[in-house]
N, C-alpha and C. Protein backbone atom coordinates (compact mmCIF):
# COMPACT_ATOMS: atom_id res chain seq x y z
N UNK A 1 0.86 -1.16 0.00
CA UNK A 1 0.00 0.00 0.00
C UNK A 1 0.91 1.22 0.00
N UNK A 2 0.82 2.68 -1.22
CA UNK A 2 1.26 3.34 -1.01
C UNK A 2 0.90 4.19 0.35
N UNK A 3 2.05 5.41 0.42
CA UNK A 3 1.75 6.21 1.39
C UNK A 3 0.22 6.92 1.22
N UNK A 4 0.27 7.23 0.20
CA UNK A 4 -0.58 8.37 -0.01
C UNK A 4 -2.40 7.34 0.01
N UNK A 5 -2.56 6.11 -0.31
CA UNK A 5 -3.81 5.02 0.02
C UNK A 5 -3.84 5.02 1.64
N UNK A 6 -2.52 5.24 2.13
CA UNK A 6 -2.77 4.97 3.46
C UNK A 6 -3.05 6.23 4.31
N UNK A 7 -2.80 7.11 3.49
CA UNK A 7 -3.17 8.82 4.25
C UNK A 7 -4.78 8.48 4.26
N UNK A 8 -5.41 8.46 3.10
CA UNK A 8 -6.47 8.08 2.52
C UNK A 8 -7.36 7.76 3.45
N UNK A 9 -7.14 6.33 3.37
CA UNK A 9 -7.68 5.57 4.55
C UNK A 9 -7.45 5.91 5.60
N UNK A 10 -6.91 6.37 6.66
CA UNK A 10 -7.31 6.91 7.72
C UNK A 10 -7.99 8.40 7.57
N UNK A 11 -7.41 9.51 7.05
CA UNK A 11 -8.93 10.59 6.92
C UNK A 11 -10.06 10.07 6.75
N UNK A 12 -10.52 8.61 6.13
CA UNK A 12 -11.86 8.10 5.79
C UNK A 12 -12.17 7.93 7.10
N UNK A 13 -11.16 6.97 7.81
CA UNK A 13 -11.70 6.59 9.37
C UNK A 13 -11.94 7.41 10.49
N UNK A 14 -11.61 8.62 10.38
CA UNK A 14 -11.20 9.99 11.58
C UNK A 14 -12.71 10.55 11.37
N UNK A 15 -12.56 10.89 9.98
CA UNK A 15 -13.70 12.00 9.69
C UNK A 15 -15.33 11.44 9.73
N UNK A 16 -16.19 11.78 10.33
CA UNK A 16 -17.59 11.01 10.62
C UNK A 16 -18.15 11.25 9.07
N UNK A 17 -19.17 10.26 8.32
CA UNK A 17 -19.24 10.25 7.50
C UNK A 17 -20.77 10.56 7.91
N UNK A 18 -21.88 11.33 6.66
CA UNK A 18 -22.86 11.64 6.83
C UNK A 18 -24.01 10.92 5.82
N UNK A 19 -24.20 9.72 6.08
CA UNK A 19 -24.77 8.48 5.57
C UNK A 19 -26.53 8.67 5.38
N UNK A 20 -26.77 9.45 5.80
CA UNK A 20 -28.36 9.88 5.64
C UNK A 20 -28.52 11.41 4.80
N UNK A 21 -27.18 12.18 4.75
CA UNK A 21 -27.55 13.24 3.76
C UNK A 21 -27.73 13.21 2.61
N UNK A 22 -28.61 14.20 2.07
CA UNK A 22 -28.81 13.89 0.80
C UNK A 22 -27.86 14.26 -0.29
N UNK A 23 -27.86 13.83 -1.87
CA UNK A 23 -26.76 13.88 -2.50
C UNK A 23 -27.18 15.44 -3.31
N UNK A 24 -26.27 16.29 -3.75
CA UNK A 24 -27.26 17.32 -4.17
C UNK A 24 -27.52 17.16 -5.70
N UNK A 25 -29.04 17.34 -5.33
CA UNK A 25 -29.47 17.30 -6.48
C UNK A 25 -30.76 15.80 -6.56
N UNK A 26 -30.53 15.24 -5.51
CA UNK A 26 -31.13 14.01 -5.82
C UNK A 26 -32.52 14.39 -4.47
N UNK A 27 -32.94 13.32 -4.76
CA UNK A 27 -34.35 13.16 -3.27
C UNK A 27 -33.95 13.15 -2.12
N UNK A 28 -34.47 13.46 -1.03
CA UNK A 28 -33.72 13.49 0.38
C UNK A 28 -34.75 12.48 0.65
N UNK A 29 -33.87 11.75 1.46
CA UNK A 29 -34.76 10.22 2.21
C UNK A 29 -35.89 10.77 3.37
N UNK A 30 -37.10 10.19 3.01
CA UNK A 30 -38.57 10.38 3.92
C UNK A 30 -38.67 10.44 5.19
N UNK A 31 -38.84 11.54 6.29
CA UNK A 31 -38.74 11.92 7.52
C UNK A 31 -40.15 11.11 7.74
N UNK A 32 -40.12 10.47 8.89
CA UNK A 32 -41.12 9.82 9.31
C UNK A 32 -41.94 11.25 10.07
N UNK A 33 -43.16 11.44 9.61
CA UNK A 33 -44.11 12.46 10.01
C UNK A 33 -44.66 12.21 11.62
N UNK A 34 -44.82 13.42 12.29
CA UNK A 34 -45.08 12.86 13.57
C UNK A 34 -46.53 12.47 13.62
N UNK A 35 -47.11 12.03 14.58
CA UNK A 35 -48.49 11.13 14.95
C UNK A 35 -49.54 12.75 14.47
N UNK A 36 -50.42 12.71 13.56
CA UNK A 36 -51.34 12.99 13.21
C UNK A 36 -52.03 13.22 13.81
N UNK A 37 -52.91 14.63 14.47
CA UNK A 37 -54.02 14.24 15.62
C UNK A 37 -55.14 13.84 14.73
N UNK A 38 -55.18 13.66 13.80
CA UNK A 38 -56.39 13.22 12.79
C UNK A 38 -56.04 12.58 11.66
N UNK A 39 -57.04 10.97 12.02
CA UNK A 39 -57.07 10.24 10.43
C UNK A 39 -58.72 10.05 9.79
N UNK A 40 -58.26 9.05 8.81
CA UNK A 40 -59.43 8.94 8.26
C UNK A 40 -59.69 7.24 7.46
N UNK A 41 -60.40 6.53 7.87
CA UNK A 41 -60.58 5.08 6.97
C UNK A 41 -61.76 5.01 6.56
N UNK A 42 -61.75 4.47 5.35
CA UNK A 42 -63.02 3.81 4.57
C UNK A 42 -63.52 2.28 4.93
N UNK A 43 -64.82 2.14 5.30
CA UNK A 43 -64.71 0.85 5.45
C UNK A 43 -65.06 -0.06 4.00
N UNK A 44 -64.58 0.23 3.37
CA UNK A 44 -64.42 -0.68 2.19
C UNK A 44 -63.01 -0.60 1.23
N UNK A 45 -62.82 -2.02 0.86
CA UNK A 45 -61.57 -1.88 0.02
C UNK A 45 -61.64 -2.03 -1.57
N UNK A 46 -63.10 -2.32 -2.01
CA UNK A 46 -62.97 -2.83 -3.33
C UNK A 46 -64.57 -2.62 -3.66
N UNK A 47 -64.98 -2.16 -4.81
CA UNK A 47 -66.23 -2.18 -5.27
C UNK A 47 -66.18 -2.70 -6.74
N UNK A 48 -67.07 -3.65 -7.45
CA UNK A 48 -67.29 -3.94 -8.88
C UNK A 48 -68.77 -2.97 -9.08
N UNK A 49 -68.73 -2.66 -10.03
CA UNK A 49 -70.43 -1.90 -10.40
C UNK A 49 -69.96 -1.56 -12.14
N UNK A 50 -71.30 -1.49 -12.43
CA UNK A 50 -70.97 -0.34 -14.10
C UNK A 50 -71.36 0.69 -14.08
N UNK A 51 -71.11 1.34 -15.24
CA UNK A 51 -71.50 2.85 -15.55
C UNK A 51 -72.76 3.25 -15.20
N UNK A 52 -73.46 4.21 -14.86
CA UNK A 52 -74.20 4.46 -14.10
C UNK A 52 -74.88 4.17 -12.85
N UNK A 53 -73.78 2.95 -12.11
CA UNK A 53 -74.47 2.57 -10.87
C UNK A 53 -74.48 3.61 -10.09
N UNK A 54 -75.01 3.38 -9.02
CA UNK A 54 -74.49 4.14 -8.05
C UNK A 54 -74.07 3.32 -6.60
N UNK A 55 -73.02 3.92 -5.58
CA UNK A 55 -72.93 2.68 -4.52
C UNK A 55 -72.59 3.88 -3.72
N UNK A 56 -72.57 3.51 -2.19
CA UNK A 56 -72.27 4.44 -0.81
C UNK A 56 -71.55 2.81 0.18
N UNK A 57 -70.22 4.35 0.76
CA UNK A 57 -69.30 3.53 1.48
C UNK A 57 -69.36 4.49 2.66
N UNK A 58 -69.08 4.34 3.70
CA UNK A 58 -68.31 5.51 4.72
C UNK A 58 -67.07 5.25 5.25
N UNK A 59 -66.66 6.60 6.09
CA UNK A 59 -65.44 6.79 6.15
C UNK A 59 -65.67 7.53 7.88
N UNK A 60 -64.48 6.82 8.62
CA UNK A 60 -64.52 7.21 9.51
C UNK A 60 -63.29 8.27 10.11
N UNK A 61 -64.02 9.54 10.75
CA UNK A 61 -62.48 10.29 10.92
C UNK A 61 -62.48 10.02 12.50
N UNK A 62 -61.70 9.74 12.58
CA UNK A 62 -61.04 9.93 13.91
C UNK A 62 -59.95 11.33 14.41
N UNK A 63 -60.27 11.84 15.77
CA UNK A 63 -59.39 12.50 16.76
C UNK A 63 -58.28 11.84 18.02
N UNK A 64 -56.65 11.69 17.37
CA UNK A 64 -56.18 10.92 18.21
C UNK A 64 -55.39 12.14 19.05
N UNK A 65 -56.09 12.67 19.02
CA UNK A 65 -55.15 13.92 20.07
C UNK A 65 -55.83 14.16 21.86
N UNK A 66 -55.05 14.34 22.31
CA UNK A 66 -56.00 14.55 23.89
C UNK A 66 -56.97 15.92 24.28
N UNK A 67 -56.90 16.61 23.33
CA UNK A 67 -57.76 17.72 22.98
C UNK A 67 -58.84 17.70 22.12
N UNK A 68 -60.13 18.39 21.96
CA UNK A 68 -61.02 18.36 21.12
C UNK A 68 -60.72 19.38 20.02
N UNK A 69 -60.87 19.48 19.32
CA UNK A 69 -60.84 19.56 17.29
C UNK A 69 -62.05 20.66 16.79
N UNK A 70 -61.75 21.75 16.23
CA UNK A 70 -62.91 22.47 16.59
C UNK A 70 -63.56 22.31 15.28
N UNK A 71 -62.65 21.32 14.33
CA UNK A 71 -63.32 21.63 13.05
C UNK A 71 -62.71 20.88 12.18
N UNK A 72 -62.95 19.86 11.05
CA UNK A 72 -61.96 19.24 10.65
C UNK A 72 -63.17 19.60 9.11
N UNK A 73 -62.35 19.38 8.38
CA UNK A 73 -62.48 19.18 6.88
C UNK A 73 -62.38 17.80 5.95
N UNK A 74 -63.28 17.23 5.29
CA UNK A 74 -63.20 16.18 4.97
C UNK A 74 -63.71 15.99 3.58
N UNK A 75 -62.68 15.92 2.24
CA UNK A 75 -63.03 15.82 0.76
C UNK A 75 -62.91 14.25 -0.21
N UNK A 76 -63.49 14.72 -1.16
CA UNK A 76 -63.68 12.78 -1.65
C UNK A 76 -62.96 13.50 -2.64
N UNK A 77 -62.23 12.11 -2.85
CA UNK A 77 -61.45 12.49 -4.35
C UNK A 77 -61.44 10.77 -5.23
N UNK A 78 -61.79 11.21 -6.63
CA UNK A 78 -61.59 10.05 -7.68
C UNK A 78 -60.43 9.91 -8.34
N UNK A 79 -59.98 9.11 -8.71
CA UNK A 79 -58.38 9.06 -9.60
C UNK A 79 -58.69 7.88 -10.53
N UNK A 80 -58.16 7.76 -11.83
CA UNK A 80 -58.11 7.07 -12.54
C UNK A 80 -56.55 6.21 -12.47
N UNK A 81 -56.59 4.64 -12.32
CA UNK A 81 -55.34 4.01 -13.04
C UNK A 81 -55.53 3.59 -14.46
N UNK A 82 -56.11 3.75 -14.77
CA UNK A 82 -55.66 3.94 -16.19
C UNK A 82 -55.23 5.11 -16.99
N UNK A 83 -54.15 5.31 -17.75
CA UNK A 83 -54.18 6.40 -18.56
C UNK A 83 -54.93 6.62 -19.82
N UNK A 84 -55.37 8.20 -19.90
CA UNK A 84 -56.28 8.47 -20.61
C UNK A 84 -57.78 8.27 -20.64
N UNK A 85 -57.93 8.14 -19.50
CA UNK A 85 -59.38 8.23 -18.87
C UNK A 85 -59.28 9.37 -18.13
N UNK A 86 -60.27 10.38 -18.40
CA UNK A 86 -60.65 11.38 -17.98
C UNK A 86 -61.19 11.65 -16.60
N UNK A 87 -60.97 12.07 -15.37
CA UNK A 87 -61.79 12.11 -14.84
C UNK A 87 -61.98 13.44 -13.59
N UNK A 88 -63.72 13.63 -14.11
CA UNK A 88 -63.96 14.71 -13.47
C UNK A 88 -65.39 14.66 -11.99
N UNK A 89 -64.30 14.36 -10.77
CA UNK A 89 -64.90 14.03 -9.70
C UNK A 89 -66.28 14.85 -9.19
N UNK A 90 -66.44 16.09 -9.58
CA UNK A 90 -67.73 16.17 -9.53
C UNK A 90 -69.23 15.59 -10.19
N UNK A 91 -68.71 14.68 -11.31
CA UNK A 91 -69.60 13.95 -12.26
C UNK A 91 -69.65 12.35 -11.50
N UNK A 92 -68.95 12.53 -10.58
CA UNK A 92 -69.05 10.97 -9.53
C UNK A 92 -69.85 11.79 -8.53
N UNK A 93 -69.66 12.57 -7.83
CA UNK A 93 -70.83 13.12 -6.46
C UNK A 93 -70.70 14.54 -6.61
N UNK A 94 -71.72 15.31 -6.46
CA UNK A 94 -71.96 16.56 -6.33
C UNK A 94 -71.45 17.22 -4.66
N UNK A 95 -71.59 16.12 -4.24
CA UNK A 95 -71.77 16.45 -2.69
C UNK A 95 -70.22 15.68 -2.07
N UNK A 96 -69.13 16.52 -2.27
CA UNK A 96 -67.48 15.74 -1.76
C UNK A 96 -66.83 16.39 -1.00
N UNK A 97 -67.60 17.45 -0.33
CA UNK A 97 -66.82 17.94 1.10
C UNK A 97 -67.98 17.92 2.10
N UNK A 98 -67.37 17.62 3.11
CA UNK A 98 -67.92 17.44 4.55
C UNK A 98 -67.29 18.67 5.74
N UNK A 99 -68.02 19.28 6.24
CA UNK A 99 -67.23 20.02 7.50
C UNK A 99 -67.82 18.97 8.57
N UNK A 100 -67.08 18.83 9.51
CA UNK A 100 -67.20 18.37 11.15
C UNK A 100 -66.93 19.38 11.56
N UNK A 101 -68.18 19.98 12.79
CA UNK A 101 -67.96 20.84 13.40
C UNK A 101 -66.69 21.19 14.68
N UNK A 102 -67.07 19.81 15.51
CA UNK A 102 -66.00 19.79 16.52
C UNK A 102 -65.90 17.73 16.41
N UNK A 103 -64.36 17.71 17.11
CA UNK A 103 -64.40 16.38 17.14
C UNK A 103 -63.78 16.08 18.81
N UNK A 104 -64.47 15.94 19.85
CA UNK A 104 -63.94 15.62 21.00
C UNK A 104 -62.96 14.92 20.89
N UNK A 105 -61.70 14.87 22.24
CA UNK A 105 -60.25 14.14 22.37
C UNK A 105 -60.66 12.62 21.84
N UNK A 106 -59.69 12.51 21.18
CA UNK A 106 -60.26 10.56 21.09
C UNK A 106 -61.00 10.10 20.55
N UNK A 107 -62.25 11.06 20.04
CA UNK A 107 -63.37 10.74 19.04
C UNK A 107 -63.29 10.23 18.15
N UNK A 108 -64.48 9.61 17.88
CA UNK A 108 -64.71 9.58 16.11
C UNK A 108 -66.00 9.53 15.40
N UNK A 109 -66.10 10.23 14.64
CA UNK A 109 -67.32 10.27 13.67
C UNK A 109 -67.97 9.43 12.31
N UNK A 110 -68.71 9.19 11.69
CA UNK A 110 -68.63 8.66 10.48
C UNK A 110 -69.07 9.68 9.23
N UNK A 111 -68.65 9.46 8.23
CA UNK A 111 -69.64 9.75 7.34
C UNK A 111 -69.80 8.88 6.18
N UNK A 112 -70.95 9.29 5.62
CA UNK A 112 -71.44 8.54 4.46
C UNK A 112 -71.68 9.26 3.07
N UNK A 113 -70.50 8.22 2.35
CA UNK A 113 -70.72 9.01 0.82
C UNK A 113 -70.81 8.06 -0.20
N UNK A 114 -72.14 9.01 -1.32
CA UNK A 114 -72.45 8.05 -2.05
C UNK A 114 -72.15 8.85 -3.65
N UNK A 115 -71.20 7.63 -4.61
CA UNK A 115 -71.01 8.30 -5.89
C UNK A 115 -71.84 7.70 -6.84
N UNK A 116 -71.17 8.25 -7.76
CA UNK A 116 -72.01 7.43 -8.96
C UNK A 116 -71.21 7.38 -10.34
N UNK A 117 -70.79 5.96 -10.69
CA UNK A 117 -69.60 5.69 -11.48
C UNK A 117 -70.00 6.22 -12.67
N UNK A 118 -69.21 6.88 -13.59
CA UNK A 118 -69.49 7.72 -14.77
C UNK A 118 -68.57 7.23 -15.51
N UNK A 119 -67.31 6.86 -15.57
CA UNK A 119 -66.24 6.10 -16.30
C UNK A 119 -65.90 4.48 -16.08
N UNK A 120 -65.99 4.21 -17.27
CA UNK A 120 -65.82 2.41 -17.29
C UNK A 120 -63.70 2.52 -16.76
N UNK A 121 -63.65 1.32 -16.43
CA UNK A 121 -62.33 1.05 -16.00
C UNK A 121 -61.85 0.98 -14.48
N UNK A 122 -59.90 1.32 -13.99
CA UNK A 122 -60.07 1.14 -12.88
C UNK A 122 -59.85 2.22 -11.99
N UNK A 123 -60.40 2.44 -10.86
CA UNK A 123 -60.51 3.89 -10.33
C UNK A 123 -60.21 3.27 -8.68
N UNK A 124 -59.17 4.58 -8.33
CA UNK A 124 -59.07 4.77 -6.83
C UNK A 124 -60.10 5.93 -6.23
N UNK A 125 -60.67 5.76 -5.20
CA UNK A 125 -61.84 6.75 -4.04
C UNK A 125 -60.82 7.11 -2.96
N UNK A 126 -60.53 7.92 -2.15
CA UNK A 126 -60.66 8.21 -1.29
C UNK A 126 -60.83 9.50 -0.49
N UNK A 127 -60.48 9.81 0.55
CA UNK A 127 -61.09 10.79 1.42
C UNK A 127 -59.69 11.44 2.09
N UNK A 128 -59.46 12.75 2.20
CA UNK A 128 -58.65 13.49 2.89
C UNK A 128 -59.51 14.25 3.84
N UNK A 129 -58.62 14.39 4.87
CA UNK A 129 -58.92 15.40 5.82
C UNK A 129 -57.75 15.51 6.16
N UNK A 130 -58.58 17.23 7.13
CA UNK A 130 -57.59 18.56 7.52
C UNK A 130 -57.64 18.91 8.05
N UNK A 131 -57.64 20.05 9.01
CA UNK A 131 -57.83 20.41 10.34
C UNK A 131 -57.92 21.81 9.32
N UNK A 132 -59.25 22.35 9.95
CA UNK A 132 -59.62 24.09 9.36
C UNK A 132 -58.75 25.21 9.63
N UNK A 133 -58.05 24.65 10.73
CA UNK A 133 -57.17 26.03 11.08
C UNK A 133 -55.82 24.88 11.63
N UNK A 134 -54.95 26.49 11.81
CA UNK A 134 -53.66 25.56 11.97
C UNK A 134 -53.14 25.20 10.50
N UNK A 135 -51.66 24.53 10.81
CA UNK A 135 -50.53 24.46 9.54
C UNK A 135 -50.89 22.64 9.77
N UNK A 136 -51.85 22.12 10.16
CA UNK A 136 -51.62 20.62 10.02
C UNK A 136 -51.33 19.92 8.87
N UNK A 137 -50.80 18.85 8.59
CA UNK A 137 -51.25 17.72 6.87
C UNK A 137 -52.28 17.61 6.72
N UNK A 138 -52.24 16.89 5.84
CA UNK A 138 -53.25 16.20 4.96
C UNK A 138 -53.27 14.93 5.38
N UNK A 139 -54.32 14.22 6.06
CA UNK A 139 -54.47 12.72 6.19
C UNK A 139 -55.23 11.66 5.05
N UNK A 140 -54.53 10.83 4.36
CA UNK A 140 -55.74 10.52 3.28
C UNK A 140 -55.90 8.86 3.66
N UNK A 141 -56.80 8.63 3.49
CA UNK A 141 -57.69 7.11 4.29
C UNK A 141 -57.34 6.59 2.76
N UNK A 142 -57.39 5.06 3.35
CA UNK A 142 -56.90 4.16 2.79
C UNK A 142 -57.93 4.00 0.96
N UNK A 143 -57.39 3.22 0.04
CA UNK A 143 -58.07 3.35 -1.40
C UNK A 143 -59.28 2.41 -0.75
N UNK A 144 -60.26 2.70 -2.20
CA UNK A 144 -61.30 1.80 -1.93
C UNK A 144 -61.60 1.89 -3.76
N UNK A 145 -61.03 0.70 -3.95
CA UNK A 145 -60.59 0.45 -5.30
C UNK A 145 -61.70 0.01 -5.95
N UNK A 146 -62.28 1.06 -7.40
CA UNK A 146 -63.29 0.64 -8.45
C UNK A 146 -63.27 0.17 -9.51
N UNK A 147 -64.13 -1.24 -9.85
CA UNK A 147 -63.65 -1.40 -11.26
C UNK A 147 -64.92 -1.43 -11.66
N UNK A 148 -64.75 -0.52 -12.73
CA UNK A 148 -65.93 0.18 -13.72
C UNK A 148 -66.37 -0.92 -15.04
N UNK A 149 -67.38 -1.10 -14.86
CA UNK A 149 -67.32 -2.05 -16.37
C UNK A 149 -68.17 -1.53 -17.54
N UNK A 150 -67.82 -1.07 -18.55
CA UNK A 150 -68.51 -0.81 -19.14
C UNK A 150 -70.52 -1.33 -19.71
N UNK A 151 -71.24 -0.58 -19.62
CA UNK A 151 -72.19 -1.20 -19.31
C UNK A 151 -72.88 -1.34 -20.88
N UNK A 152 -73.44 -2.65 -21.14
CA UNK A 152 -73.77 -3.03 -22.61
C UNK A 152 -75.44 -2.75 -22.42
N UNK A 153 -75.79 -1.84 -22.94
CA UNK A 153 -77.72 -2.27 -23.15
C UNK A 153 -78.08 -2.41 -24.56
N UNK A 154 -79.28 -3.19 -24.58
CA UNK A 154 -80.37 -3.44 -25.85
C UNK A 154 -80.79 -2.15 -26.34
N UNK A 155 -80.89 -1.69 -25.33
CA UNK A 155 -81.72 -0.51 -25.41
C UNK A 155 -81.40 1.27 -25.33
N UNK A 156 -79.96 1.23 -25.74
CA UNK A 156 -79.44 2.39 -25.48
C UNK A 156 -80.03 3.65 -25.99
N UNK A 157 -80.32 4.21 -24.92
CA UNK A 157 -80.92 5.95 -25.25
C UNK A 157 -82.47 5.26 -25.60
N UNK A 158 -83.15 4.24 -25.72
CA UNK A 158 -84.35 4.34 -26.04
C UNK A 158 -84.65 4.13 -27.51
N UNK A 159 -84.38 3.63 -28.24
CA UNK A 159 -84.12 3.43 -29.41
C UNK A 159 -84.58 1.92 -29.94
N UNK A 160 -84.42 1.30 -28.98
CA UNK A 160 -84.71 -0.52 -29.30
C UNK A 160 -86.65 -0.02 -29.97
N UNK A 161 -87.11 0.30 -29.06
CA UNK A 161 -88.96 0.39 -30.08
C UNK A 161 -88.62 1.08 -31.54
N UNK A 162 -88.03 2.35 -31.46
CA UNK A 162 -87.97 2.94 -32.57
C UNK A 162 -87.69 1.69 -33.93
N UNK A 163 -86.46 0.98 -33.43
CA UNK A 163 -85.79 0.48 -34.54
C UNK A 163 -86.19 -0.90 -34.84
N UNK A 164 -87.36 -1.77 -34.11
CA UNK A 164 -88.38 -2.66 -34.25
C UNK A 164 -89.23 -2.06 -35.03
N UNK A 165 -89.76 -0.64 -34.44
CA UNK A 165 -91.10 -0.54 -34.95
C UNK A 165 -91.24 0.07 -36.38
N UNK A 166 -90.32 1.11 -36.84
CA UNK A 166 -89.97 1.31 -38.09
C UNK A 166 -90.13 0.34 -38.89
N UNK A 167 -89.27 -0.73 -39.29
CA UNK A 167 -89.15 -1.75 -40.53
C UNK A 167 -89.95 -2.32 -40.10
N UNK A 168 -90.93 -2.76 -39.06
CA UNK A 168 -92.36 -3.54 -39.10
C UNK A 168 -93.36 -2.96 -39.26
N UNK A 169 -93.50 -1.17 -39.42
CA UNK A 169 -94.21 -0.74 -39.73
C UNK A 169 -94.41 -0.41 -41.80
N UNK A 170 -93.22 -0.60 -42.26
CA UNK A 170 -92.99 -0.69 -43.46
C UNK A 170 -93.37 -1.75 -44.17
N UNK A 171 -93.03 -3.16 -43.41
CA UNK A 171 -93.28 -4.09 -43.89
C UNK A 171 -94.76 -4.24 -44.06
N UNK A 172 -95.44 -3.60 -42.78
CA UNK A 172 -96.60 -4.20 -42.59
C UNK A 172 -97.83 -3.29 -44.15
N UNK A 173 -97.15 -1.84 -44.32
CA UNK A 173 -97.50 -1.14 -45.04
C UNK A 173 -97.29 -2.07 -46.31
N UNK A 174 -96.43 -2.21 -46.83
CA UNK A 174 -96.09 -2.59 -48.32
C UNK A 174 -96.37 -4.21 -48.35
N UNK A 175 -96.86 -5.03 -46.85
CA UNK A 175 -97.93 -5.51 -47.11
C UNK A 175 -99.62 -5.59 -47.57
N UNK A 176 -100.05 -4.56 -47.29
CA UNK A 176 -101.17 -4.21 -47.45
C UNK A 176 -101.24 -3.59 -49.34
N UNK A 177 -100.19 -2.53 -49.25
CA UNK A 177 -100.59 -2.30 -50.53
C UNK A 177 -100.50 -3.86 -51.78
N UNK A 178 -99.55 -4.70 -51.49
CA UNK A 178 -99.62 -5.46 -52.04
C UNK A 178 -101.02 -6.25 -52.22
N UNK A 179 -101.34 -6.35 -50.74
CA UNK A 179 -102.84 -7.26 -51.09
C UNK A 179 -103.73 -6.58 -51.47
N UNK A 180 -103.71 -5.03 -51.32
CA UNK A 180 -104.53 -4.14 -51.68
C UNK A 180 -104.23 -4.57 -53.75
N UNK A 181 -103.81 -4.67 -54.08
CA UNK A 181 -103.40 -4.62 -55.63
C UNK A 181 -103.95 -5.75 -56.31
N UNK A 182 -103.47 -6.84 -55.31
CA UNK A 182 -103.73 -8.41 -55.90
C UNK A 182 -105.55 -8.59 -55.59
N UNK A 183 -105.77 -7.81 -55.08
CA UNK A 183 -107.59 -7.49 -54.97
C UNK A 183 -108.28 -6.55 -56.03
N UNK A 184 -107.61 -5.92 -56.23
CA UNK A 184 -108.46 -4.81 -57.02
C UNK A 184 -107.66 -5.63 -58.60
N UNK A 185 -107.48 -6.57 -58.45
CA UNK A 185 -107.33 -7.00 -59.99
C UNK A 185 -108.70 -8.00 -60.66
């Protein structure tokens, strides 16, 4: 080993090395967030339905703080996994924010929300809450995963009578004139 590998190696060993900083320029590794005085769960994990169903799940917020909550905020949000599916969460529920007025220490509340699937395919639901005042996060409750199926009818828009009754009404016409003809001969 030269001199100069062996200078090396010991400045490596002297000097404390800083094994959790970040590199610049790159991502800094995820600070574990402290305890939340507020979450939020859905009690459901999975729904099948088609286009125009409609279905209702709730979601429970909880207060894990030893104080009461004078006000929490609570929004529904839709997401598409698929790309290139559009989606515009007020065309799933009109009705996707909730205020809670107060939430006593330790509490918990429910609520109940009901959408209504507008896009075939697969879709994540869930629910954030916030605390109205104050610099708190964002808590977002667990997915409650949709798969949309496109829905097949006979009868789309109303159209199945129209398109029976037309060509049987023709037929039935250019029956008649026929026998009407083969009579008057």
């Amino acid at each position: 080993m030269t001199p100069a590998v062996a200078a090396l190696l010991l400045v490596a060993a002297v000097i404390p090395r800083a094994v959790d900083a970040p590199v610049p320029g790159s991502m800094a590794a995820p600070v574990p967030a402290a305890s939340a005085p507020v979450s939020v769960e859905l009690d459901q994990t999975n729904v099948s339905t088609s286009i125009g169903q409609r279905f209702s799940f709730t979601s429970t917020v909880r207060n894990h703080s030893d104080q009461p909550i004078p006000a929490v905020v609570a929004h529904l949000n839709v997401l598409s996994l698929d790309p290139g599916v559009y989606v515009d969460p007020e065309d799933w529920s009109s009705a996707r924010t909730s205020y809670i007025d107060a939430l006593p220490a330790h509490a918990a509340t429910r609520l109940g929300w009901t959408v209504q699937a507008v896009n075939s395919g697969r879709f994540v639901i869930y629910v954030a809450v916030t605390l109205e005042q104050g610099t708190h996060d964002v808590a977002a409750s667990n997915a409650l995963r949709a798969a949309v199926a496109q829905q097949q009818t006979l009868n789309a828009g109303g159209m199945l009578p129209l398109a029976v009754a037309m060509p049987a009404t023709v037929l039935l016409l250019m029956g008649l004139a026929t026998h009407r003809r083969r009579r008057l001969r």
